[in-house]
Protein backbone atom coordinates (compact mmCIF):
# COMPACT_ATOMS: atom_id res chain seq x y z
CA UNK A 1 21.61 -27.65 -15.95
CA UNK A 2 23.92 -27.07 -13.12
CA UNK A 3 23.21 -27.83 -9.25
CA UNK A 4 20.95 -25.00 -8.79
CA UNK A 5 18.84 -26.29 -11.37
CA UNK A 6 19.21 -23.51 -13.90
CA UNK A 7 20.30 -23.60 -17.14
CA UNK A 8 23.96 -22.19 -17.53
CA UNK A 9 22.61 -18.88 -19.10
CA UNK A 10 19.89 -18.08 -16.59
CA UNK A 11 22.64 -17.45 -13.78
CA UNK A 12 22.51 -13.90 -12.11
CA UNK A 13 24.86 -11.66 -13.58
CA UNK A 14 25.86 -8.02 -14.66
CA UNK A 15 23.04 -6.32 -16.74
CA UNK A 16 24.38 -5.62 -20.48
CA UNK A 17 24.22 -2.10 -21.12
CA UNK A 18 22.20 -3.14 -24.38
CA UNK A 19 19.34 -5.02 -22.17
CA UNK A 20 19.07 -1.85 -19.75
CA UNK A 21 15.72 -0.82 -21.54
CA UNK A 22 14.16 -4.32 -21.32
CA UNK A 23 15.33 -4.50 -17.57
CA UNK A 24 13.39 -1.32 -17.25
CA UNK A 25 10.35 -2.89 -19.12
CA UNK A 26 10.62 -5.61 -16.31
CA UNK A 27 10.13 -2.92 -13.16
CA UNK A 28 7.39 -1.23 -14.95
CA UNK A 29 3.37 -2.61 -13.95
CA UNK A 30 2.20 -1.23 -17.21
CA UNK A 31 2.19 -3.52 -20.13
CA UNK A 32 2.28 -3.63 -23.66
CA UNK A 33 2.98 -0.44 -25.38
CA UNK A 34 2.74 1.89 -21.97
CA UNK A 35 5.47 -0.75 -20.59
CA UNK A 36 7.80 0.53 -23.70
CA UNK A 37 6.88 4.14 -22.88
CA UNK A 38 7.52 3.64 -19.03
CA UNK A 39 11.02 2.64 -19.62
CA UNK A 40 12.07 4.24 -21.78
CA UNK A 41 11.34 7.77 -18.87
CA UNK A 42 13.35 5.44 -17.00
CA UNK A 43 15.91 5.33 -19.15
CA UNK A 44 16.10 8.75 -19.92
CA UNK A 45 16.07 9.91 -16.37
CA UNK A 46 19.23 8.41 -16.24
CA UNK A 47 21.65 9.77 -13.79
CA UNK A 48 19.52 12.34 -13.15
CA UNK A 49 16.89 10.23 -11.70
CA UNK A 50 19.63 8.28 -9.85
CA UNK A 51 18.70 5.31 -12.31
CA UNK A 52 21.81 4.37 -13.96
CA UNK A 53 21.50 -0.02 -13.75
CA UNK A 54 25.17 0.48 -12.42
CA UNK A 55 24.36 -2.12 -10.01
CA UNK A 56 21.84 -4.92 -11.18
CA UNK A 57 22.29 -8.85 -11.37
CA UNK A 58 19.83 -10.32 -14.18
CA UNK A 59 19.11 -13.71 -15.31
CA UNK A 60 18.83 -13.42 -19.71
CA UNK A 61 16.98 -15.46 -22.29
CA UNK A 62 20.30 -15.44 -24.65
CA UNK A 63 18.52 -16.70 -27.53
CA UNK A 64 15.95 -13.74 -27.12
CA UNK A 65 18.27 -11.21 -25.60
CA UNK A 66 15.49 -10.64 -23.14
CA UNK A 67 15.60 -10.09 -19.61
CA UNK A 68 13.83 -12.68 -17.74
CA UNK A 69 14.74 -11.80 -13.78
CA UNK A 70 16.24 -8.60 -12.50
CA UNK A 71 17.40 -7.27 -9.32
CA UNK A 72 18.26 -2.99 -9.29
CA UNK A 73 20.16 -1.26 -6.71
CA UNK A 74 19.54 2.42 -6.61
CA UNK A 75 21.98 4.44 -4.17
CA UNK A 76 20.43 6.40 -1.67
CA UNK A 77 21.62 9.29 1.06
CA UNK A 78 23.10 7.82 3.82
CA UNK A 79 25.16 5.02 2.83
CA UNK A 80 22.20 2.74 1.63
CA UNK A 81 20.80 1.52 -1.64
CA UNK A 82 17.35 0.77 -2.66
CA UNK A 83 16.75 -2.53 -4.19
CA UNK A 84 13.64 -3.32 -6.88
CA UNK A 85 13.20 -6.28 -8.22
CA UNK A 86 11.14 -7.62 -11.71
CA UNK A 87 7.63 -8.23 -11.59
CA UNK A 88 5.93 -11.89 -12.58
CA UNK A 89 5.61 -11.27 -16.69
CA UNK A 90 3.23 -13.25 -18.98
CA UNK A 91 5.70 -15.74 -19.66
CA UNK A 92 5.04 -16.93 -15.76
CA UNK A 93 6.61 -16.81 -12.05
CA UNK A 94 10.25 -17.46 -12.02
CA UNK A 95 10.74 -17.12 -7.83
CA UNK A 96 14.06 -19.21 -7.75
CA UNK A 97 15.71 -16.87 -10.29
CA UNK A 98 14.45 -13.49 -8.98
CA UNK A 99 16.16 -14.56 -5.49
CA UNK A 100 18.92 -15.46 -7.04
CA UNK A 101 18.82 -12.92 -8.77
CA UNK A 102 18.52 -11.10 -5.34
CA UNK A 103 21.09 -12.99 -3.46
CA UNK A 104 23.76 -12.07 -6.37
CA UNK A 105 22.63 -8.32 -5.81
CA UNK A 106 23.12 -8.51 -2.21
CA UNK A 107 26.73 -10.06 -2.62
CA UNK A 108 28.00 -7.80 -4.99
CA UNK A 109 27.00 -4.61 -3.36
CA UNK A 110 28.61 -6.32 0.15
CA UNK A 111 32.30 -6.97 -1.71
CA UNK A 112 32.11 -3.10 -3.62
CA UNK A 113 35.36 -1.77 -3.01
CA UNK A 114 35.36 1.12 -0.24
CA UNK A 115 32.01 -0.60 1.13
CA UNK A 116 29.68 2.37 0.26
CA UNK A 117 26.64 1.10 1.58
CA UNK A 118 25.95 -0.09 5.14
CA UNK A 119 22.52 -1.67 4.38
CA UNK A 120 20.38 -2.66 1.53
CA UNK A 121 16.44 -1.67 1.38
CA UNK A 122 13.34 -2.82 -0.45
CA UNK A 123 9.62 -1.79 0.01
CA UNK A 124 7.23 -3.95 -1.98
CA UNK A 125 3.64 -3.86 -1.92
CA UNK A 126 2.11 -5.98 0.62
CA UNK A 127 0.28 -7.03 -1.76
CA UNK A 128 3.22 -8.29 -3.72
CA UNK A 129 4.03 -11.48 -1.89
CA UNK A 130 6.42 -12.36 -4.90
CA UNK A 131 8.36 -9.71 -4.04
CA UNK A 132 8.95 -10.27 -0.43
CA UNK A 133 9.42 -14.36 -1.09
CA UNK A 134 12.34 -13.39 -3.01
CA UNK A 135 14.06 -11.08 -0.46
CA UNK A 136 13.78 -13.89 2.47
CA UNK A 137 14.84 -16.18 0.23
CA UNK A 138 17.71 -14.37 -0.45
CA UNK A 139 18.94 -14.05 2.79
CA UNK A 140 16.76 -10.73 3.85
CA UNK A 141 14.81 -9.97 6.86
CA UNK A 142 11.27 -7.92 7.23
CA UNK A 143 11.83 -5.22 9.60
CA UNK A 144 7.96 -4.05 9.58
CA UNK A 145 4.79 -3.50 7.23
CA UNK A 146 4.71 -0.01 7.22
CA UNK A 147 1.13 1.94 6.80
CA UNK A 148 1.34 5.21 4.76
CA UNK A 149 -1.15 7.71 5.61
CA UNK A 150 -2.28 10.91 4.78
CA UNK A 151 -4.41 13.74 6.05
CA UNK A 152 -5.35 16.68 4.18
CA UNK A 153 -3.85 20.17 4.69
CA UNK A 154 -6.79 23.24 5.03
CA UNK A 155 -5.82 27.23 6.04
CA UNK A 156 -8.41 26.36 8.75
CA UNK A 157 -5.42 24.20 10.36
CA UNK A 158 -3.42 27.41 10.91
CA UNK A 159 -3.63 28.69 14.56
CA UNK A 160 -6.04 31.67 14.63
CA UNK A 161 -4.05 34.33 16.19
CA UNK A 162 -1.09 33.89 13.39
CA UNK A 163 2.13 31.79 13.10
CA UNK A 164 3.67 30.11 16.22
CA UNK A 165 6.62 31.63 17.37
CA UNK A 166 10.07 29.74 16.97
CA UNK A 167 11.03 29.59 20.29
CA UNK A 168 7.45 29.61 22.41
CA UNK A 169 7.35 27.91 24.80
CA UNK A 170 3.44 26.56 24.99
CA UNK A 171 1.90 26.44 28.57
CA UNK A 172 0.64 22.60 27.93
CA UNK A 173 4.46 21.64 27.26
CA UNK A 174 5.11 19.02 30.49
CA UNK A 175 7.74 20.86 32.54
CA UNK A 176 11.38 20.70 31.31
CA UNK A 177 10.55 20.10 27.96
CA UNK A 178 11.72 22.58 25.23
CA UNK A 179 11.55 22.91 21.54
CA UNK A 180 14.16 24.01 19.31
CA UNK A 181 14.09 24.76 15.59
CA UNK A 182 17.23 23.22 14.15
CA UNK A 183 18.27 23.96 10.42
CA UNK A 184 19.17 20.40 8.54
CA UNK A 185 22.71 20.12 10.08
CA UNK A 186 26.09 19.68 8.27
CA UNK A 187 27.95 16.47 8.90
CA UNK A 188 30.24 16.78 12.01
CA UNK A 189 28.67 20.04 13.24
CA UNK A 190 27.40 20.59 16.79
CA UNK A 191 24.05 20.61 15.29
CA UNK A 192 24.55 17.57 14.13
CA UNK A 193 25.64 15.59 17.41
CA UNK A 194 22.83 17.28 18.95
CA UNK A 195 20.19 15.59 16.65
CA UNK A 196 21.83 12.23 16.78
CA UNK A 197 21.69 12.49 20.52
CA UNK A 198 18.28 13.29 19.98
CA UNK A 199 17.17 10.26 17.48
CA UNK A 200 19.65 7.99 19.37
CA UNK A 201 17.47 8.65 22.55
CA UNK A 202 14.14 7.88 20.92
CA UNK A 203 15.69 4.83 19.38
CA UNK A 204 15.31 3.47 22.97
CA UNK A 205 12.64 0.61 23.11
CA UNK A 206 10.73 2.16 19.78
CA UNK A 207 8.16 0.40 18.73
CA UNK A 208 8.53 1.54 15.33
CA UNK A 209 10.35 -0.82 13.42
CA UNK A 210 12.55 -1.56 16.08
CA UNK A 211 14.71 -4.08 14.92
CA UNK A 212 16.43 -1.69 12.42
CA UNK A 213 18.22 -0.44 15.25
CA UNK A 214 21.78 -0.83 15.39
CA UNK A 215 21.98 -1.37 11.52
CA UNK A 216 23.08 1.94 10.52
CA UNK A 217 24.96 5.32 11.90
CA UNK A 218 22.47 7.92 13.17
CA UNK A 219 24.39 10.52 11.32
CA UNK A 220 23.62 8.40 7.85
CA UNK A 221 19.49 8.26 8.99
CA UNK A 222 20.17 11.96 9.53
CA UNK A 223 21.23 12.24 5.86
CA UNK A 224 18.45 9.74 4.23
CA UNK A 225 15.85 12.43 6.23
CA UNK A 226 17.63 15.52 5.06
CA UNK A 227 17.34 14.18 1.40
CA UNK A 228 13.57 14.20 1.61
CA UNK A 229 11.50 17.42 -0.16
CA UNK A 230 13.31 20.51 -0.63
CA UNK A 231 15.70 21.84 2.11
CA UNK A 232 13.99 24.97 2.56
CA UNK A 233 11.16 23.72 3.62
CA UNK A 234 11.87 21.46 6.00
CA UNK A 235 10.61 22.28 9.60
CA UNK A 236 12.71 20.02 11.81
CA UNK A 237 12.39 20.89 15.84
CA UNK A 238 14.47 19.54 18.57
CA UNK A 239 13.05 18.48 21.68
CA UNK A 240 14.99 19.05 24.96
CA UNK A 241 14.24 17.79 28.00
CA UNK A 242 15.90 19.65 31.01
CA UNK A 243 18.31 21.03 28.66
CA UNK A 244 19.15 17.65 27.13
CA UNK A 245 18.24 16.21 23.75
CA UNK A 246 15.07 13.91 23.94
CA UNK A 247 13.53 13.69 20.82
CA UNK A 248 12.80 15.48 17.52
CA UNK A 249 10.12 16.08 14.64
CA UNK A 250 11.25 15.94 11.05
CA UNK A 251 8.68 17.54 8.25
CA UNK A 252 9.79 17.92 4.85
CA UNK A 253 8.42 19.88 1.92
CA UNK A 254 7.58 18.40 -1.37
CA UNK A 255 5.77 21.48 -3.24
CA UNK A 256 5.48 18.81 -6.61
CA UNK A 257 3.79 16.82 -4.81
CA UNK A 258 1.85 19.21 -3.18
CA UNK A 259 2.20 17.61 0.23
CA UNK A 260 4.47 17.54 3.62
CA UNK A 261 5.84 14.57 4.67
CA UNK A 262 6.62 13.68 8.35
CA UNK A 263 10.06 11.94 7.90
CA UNK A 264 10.68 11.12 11.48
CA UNK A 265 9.08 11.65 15.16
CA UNK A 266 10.51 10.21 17.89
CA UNK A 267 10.51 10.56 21.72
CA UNK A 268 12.81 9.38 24.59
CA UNK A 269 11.95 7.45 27.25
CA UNK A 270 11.38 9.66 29.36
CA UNK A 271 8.54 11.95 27.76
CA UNK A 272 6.91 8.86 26.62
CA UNK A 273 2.92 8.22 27.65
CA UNK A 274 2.40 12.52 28.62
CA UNK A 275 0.87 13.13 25.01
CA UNK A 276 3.59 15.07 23.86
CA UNK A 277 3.58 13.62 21.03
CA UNK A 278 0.27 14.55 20.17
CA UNK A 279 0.60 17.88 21.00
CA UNK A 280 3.67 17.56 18.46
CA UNK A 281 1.73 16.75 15.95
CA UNK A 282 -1.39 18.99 16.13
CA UNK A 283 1.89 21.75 16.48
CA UNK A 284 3.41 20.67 12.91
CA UNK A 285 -0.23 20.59 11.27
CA UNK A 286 -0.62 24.47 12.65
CA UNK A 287 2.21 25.22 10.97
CA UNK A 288 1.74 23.37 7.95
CA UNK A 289 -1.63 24.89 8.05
CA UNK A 290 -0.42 28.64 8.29
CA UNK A 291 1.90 27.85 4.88
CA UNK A 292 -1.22 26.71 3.39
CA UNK A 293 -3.16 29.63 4.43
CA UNK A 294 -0.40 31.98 3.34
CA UNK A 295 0.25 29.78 -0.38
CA UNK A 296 -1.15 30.80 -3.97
CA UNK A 297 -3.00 27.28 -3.97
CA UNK A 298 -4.69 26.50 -0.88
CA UNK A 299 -6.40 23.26 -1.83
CA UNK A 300 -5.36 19.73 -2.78
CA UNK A 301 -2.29 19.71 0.16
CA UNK A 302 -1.90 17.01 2.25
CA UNK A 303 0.53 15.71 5.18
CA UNK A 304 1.83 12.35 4.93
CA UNK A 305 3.55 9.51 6.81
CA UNK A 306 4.79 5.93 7.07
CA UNK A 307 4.41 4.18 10.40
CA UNK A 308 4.79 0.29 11.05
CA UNK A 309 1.38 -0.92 11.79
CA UNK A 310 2.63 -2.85 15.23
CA UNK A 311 2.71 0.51 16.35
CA UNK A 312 -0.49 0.50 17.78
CA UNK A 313 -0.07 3.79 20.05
CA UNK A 314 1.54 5.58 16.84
CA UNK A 315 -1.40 4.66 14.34
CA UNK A 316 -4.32 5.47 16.69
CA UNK A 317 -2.81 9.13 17.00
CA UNK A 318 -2.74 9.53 13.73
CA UNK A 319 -6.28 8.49 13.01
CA UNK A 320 -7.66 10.28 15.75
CA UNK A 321 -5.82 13.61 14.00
CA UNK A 322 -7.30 12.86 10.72
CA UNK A 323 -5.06 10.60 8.82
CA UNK A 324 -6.30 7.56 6.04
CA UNK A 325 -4.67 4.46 5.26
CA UNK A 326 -3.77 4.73 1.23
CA UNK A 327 -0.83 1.90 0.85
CA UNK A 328 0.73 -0.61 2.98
CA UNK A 329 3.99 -2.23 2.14
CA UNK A 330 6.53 -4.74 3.74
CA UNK A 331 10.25 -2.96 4.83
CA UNK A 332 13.07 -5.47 3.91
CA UNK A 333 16.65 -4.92 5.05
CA UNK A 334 19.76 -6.70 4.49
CA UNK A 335 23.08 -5.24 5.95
CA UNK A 336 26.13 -4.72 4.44
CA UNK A 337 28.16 -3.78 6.65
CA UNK A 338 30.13 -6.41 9.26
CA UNK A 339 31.22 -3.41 11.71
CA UNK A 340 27.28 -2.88 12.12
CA UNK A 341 24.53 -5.31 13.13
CA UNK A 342 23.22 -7.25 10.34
CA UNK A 343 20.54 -9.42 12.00
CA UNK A 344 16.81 -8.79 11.50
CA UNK A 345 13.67 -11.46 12.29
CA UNK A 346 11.46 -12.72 10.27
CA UNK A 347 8.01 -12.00 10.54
């Protein structure tokens, strides 16, 4: 036993490349037989899938050569990684090894060389208290409990007299306020500046998660959005407000999925508490509703979102347009990054 109390061989360290299919086993909820078949997609998803157990700190059973704690690191658009972490197992609760476990992840992917990620992410279940224990113990901070919602998608939600125009301008649009279809902008073009004006503006007093502000570059949240659905798709619209960028609304295509999703609306200050955003939204469900209308498959589409539930204004618009509760899970950040703010509260 050392200090920490754990045996010398269940300290966090790199995941053998021979254990990567039992670390799999350990994400997985199935068990039994359809754990074995569940990692072993993983597995083979590989690179591909973004999966590659590059960067994971496990605890191991040497005797066993089993994996008894696990912490995964996927890397995501926009200078971030996505962190998972193993599940209780029948063998029982290990909490001080999955945060160390956690902690050890954390570390390494702060000291990579060339600092690729700004901030670290995790979304467990709110149900899955295990989860989030081991993130604050580890040093992490919740950010919000997000809400994910989703309304269905009918050809009755198209506008009757055909598709909106691109550049209307709607006579129930408060005065000054203009919307702009943008295409998913390149890094460093005028496009892009534009939009991070736009999101930096909204950023202002949110209520959305608010203390994830300051913990990454705009431009990289630009990027995690424009990795959503399929580029084509994507409806994203600019909101100007006497010329000047004061908000945007982000909708993304996933066709597999057979749903939308609404990455990302936001408003500025100054258009706050006129309904614009309502009128936003029934807008992007007209439009959604016209593709419907105008797809092979009309039925079975849906538009969906994540909003943090101490967003009170935000989640009583979207109930009173339709949408349903289906998950909630806790956001947990850790940054990386000592050139951007790093400190979150608990909650």
């Amino acid at each position: 036993m050392d200090a920490s109390g754990f045996s010398h061989d269940c300290q966090p360290r790199p995941l053998p490349p021979d254990l990567r299919l039992a670390a799999a086993e350990r994400l997985v909820e199935a068990v039994g037989p359809a754990a074995r078949e569940a990692a072993q997609r993983i597995i083979e998803a590989g690179q591909d899938g973004g999966i590659a157990f590059d960067h994971a700190q496990a605890t191991i059973d040497v005797d066993r050569r089993a994996v008894r704690e696990l912490a995964l690191a996927i890397p995501s658009p926009g200078r971030s990684a996505l962190v998972f972490l193993s599940r209780p197992d029948a063998a029982g609760d290990r909490p001080a090894e999955r945060a160390s476990c956690a902690a050890a992840l954390t570390e390494h992917l702060a000291s990579l060389p060339g600092h690729p990620f700004d901030i670290a992410q995790a979304l467990p279940a709110a149900r899955e208290r295990w989860g989030v224990d081991a993130l604050l113990a580890a040093g992490w901070g919740i950010v919000g409990e997000l809400a994910y919602m989703r309304r269905p998608l009918r050809p009755d939600d198209a506008p009757r007299h055909g598709l909106l125009r691109h550049r209307e301008t709607e006579p129930d649009l408060p005065d000054g306020v203009e919307l702009e279809p943008i295409r998913i902008p390149d890094e460093g073009s005028p496009n892009m500046r534009v939009l991070v004006s736009a999101l930096d503006d909204s950023y202002m007093d949110t209520l959305d998660c608010p203390e994830l502000c300051g913990m990454r570059r705009t431009c990289d949240i630009v990027a995690s959005h424009a990795a959503i659905g399929r580029p084509e798709l994507a409806i994203w619209t600019l909101v100007r407000h006497e010329g000047r960028p004061a908000g945007a609304i982000l909708l993304a295509g996933l066709p597999e999925q057979r749903c939308y999703e609404l990455v990302y609306i936001g408003l500025g200050p100054t258009l706050r508490g006129m309904g614009l955003g309502e009128l936003l939204m029934r807008r992007a469900i007209a439009q959604l509703g016209a593709r419907v209308k105008q797809s092979a498959s009309r039925s079975g589409w849906s538009l969906t979102c994540a909003v943090d539930i101490a967003n009170a204004p935000a989640v009583r618009l979207y109930e009173r347009l339709g949408f349903t509760a289906f998950d909630r899970r806790v956001a947990c950040v850790h940054g990386l990054s000592s050139e951007l703010s790093t400190g979150v509260g608990d909650r």
